[in-house]
Protein backbone atom coordinates (compact mmCIF):
# COMPACT_ATOMS: atom_id res chain seq x y z
CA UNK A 1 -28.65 -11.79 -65.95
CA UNK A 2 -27.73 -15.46 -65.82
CA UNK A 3 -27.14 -15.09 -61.80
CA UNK A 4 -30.99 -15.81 -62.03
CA UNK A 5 -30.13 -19.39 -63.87
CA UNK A 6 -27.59 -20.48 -61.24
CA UNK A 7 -29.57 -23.32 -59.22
CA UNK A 8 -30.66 -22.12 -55.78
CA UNK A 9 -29.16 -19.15 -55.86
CA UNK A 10 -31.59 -15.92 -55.11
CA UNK A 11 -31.04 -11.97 -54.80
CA UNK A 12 -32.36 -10.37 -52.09
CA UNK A 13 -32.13 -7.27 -49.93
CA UNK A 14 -31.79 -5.62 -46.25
CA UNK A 15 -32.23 -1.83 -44.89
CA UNK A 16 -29.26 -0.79 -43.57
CA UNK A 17 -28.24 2.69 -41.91
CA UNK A 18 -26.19 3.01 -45.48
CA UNK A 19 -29.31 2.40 -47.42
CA UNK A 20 -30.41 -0.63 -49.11
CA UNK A 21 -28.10 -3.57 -49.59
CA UNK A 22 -28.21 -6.13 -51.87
CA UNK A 23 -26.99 -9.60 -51.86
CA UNK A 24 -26.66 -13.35 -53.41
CA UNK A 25 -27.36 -16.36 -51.48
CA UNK A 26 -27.86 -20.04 -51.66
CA UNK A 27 -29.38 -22.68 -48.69
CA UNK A 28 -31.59 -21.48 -46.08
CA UNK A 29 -29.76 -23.22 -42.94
CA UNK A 30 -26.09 -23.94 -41.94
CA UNK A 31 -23.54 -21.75 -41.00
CA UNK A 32 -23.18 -18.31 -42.51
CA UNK A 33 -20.20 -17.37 -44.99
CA UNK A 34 -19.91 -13.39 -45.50
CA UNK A 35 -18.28 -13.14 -48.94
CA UNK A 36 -16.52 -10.05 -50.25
CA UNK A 37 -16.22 -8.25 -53.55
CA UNK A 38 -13.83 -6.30 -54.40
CA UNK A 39 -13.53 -4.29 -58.27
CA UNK A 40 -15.92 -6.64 -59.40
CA UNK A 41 -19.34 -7.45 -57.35
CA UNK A 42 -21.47 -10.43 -56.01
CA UNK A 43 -21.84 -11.77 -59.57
CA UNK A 44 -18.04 -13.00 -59.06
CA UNK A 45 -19.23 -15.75 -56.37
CA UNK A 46 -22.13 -16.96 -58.47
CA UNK A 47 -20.53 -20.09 -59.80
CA UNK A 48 -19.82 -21.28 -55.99
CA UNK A 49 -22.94 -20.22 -54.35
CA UNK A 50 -24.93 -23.72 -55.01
CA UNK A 51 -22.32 -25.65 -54.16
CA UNK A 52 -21.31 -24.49 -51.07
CA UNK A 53 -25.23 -24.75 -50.13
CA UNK A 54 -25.10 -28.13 -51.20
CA UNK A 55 -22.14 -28.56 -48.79
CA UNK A 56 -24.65 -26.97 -45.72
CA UNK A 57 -23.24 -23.95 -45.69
CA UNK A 58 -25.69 -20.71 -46.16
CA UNK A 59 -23.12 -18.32 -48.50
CA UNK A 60 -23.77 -14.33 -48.51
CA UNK A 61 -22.47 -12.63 -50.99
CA UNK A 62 -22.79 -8.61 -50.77
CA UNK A 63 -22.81 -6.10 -52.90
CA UNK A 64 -21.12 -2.72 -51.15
CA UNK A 65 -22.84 0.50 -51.13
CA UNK A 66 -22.80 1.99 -54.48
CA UNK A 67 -21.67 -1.29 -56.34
CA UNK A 68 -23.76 -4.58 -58.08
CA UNK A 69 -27.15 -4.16 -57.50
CA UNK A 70 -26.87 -2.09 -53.93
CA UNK A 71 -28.16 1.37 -53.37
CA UNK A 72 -26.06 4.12 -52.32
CA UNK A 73 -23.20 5.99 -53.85
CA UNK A 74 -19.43 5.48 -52.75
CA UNK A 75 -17.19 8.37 -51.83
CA UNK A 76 -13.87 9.15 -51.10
CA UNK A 77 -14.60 8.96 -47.64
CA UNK A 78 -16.79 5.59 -47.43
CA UNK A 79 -14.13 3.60 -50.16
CA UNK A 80 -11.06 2.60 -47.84
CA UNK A 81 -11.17 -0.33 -46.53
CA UNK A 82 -11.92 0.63 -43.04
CA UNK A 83 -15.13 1.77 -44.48
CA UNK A 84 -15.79 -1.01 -46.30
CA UNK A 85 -15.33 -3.36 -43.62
CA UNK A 86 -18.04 -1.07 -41.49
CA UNK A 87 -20.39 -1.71 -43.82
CA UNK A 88 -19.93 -5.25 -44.01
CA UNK A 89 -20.47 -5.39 -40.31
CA UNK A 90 -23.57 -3.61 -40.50
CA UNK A 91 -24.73 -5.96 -43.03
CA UNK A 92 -23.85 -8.55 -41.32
CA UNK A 93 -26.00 -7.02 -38.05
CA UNK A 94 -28.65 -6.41 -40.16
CA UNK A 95 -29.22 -9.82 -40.99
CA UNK A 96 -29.14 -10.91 -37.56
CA UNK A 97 -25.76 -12.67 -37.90
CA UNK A 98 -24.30 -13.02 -34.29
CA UNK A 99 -21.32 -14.76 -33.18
CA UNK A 100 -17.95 -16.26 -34.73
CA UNK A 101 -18.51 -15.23 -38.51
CA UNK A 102 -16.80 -17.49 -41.39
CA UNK A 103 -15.55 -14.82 -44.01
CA UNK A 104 -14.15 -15.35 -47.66
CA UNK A 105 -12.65 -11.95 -49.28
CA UNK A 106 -11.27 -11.85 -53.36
CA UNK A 107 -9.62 -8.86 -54.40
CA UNK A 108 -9.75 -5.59 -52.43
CA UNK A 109 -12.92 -7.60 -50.64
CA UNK A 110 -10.05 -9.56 -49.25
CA UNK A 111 -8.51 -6.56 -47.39
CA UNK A 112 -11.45 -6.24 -45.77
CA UNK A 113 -12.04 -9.10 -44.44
CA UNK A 114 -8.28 -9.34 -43.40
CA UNK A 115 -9.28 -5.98 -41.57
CA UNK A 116 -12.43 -7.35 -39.85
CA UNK A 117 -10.38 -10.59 -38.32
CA UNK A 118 -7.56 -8.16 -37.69
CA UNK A 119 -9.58 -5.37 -35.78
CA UNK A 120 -12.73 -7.65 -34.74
CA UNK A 121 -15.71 -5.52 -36.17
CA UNK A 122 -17.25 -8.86 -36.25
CA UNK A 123 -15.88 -12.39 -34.75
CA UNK A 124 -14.02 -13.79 -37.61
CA UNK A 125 -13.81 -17.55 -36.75
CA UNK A 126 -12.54 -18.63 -40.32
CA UNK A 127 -10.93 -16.15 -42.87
CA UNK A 128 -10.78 -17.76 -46.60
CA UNK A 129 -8.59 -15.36 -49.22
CA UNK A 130 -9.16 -15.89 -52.80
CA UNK A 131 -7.05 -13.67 -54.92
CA UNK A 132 -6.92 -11.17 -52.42
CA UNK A 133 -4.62 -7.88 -52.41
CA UNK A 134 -2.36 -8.70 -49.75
CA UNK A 135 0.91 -6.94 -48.54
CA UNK A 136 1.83 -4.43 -51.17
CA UNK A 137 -0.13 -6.14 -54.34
CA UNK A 138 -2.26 -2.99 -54.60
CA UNK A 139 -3.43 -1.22 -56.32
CA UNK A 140 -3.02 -2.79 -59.81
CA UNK A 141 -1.79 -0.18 -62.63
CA UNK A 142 -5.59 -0.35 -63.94
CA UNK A 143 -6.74 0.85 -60.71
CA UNK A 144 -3.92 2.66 -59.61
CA UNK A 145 -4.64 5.23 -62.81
CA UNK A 146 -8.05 6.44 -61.17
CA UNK A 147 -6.29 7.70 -58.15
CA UNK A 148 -5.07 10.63 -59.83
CA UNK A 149 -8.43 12.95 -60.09
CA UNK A 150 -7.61 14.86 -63.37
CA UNK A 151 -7.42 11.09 -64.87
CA UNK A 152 -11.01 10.80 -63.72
CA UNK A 153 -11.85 14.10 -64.64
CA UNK A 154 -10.65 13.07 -68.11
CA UNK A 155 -12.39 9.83 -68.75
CA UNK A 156 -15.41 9.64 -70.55
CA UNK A 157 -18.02 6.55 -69.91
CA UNK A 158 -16.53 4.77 -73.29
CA UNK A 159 -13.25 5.15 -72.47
CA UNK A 160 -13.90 3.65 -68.52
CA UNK A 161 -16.16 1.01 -69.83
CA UNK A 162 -13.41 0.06 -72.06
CA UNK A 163 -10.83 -0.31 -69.51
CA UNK A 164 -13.08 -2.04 -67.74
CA UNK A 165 -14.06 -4.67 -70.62
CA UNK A 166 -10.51 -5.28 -70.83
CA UNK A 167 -9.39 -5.82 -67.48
CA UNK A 168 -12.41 -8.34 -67.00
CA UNK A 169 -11.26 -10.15 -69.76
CA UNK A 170 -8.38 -10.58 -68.78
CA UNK A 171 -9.30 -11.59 -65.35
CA UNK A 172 -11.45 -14.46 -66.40
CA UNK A 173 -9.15 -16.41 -68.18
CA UNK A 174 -9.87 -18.64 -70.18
CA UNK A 175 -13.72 -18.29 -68.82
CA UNK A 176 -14.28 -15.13 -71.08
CA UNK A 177 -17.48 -15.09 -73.36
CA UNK A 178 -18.94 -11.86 -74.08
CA UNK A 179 -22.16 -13.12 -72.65
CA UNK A 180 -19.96 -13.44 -69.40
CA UNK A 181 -18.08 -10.26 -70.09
CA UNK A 182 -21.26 -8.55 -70.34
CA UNK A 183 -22.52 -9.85 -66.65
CA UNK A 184 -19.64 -8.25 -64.64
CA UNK A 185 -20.00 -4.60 -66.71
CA UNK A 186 -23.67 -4.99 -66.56
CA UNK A 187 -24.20 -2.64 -63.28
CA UNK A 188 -21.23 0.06 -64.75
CA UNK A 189 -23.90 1.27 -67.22
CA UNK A 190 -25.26 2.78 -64.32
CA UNK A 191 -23.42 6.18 -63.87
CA UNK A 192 -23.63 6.59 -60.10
CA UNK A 193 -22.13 2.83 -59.96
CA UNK A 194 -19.13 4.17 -62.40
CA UNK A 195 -18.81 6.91 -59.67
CA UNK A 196 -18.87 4.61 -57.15
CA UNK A 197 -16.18 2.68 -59.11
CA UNK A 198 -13.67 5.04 -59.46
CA UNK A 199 -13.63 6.48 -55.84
CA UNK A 200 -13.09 2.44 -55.06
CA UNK A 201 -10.08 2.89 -57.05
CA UNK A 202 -9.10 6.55 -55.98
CA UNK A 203 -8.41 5.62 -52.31
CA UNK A 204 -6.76 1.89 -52.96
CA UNK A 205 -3.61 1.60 -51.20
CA UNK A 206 -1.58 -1.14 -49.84
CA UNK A 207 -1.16 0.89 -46.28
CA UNK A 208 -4.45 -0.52 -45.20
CA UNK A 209 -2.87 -4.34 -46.08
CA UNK A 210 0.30 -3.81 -44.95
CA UNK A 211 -1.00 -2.26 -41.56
CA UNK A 212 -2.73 -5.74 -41.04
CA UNK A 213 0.47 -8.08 -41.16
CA UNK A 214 1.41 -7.36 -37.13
CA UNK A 215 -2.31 -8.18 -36.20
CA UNK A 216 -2.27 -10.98 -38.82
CA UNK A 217 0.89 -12.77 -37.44
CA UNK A 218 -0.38 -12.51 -34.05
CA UNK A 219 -3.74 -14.21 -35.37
CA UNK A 220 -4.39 -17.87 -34.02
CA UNK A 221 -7.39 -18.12 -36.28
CA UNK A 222 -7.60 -20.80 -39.40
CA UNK A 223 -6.57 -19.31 -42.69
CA UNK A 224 -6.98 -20.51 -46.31
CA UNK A 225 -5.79 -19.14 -49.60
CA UNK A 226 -7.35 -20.27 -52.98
CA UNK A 227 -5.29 -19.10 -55.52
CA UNK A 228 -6.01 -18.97 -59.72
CA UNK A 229 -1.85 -19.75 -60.44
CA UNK A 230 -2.18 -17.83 -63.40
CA UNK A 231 -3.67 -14.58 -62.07
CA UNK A 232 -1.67 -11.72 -63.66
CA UNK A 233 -3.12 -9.40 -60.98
CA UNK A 234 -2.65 -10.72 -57.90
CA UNK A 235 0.99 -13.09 -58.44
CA UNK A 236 1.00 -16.07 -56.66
CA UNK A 237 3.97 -15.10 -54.94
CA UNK A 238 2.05 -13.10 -52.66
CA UNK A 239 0.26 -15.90 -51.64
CA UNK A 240 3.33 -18.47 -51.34
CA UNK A 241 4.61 -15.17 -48.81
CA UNK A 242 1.87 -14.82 -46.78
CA UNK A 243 1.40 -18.96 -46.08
CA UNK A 244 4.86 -18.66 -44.54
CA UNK A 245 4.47 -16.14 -42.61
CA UNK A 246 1.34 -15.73 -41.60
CA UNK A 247 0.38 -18.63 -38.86
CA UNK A 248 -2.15 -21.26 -39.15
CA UNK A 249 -2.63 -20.32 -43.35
CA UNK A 250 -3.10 -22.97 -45.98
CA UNK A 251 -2.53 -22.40 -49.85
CA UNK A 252 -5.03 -23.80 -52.46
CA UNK A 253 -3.33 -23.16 -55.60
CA UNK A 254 -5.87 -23.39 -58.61
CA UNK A 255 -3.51 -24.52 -61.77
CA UNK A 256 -5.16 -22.84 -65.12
CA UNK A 257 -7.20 -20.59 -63.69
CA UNK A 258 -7.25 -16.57 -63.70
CA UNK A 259 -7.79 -13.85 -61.06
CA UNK A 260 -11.38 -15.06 -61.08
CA UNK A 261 -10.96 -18.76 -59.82
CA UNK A 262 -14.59 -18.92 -59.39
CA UNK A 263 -15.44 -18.77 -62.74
CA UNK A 264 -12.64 -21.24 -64.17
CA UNK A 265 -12.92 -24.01 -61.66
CA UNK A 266 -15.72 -23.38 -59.68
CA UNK A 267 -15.75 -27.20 -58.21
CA UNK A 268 -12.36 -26.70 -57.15
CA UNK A 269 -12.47 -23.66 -55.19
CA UNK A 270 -15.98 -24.60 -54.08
CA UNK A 271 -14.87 -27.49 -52.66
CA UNK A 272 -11.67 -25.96 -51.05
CA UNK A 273 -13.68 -23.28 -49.43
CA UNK A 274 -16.67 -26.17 -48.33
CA UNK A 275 -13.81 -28.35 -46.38
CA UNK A 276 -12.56 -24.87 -45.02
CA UNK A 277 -15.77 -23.37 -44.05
CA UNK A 278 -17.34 -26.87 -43.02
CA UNK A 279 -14.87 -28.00 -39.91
């Protein structure tokens, strides 16, 4: 896995009461950063990781139950984002992390941390969005197609793994090597992390982001969007939308890069989300 040839970074684990989680990090002091996943997994905040250490910040990048390299199966029941932001709370208990928490989200990760600053499962002093599902972005057609359980039923491991391939391709740009498209699949050979997957996808809906926009608009804290402008996924639009009208948000737009901005500039976003997280 070339996470293991990215400079200072390092996997590790915690117990949880969901089992064992694992997570990237970088640094060893500074200020935490909690940072989401969403359809993809830690592996997606790799090319930051050493940079925003290098910047004194100590990044944490999670894997949710059932997905990466964590333990644990996802269900129906454990998939929303509700759930999801649970078990980033506990994770973030579990690792001693007390007071005002800085937290990035990308993709459906991004819900979630929308949903901890909104309902305060942990004290959200700084909420970064990087491609995020906001409003009604969600679920993609991709996703959307694993909500219907006779499609599920239907699909064998080629067929999903194809999808998949494709879909990750597409989301990292011009950043795709099969080497690279090869990383983010890696953990789908693993059939209960296919399972896992799919009930991620089977209970996506835009309710849970739309539900957030009162609690967002009444939200004094600091806000930053980092945005790939050529994400086909997650428009830019929705970003441009939620900087004016959400208060106290700041756009980052990332020209020539994907729905994966980590991966196609990782100095930029890096150093968006260092001045961000730093102040």
């Amino acid at each position: 896995m070339s996470e293991t040839t990215e400079t200072g970074v390092r996997r590790a684990e915690v117990r949880t009461g969901s089992g064992t989680v694992s997570y990237l990090t970088a640094g060893r002091e500074g200020p935490a950063v909690l940072l989401l996943h969403g359809t993809y997994w830690s592996r997606a905040w790799l090319p930051v990781m050493s940079r925003l250490a290098q910047a004194g910040l100590r990044p944490l990048a999670v894997d949710f139950p059932g997905l990466g390299r964590s333990g644990g199966e996802l269900t129906p029941e454990t998939a929303a984002v509700p759930a999801l932001a649970e078990r980033a709370a506990e994770f973030a208990a579990a690792l001693g992390l007390s007071g005002p928490l800085a937290v990035a989200g990308h993709d459906i990760g991004g819900a979630v941390a929308q949903h901890l600053l909104v309902h305060g499962r942990v004290e959200v002093s700084r909420l970064a969005l990087v491609n995020s599902v906001t409003y009604d972005s969600w679920p993609v057609p991709g996703v959307a197609r694993f909500r219907d359980p006779e499609v599920v039923a239907a699909t064998t491991a080629e067929e999903f793994l194809a999808a998949r391939r494709k879909a990750v391709t597409a989301a990292l740009a011009g950043a795709a090597t099969e080497r690279l498209v090869a990383d983010y699949l890696d953990p789908l050979s693993d059939p209960r992390v296919r399972r896992s997957w799919m009930a991620l996808a089977g209970v996506a809906d835009s309710r849970y982001t739309l539900d957030l926009v009162p609690g967002l608009r009444g939200s004094a804290v600091p806000k930053l969007l980092v945005w790939g402008e050529d994400d086909g996924f997650q428009k830019v639009g929705y970003a441009e939308r939620f900087v004016s009208e959400i208060p106290r948000s700041t756009l980052v737009r990332v020209p020539g890069a994907g729905h994966i901005p980590m991966e196609n500039a990782p100095d930029r976003v890096a150093r968006a989300l260092a001045d961000f997280f730093a102040h």
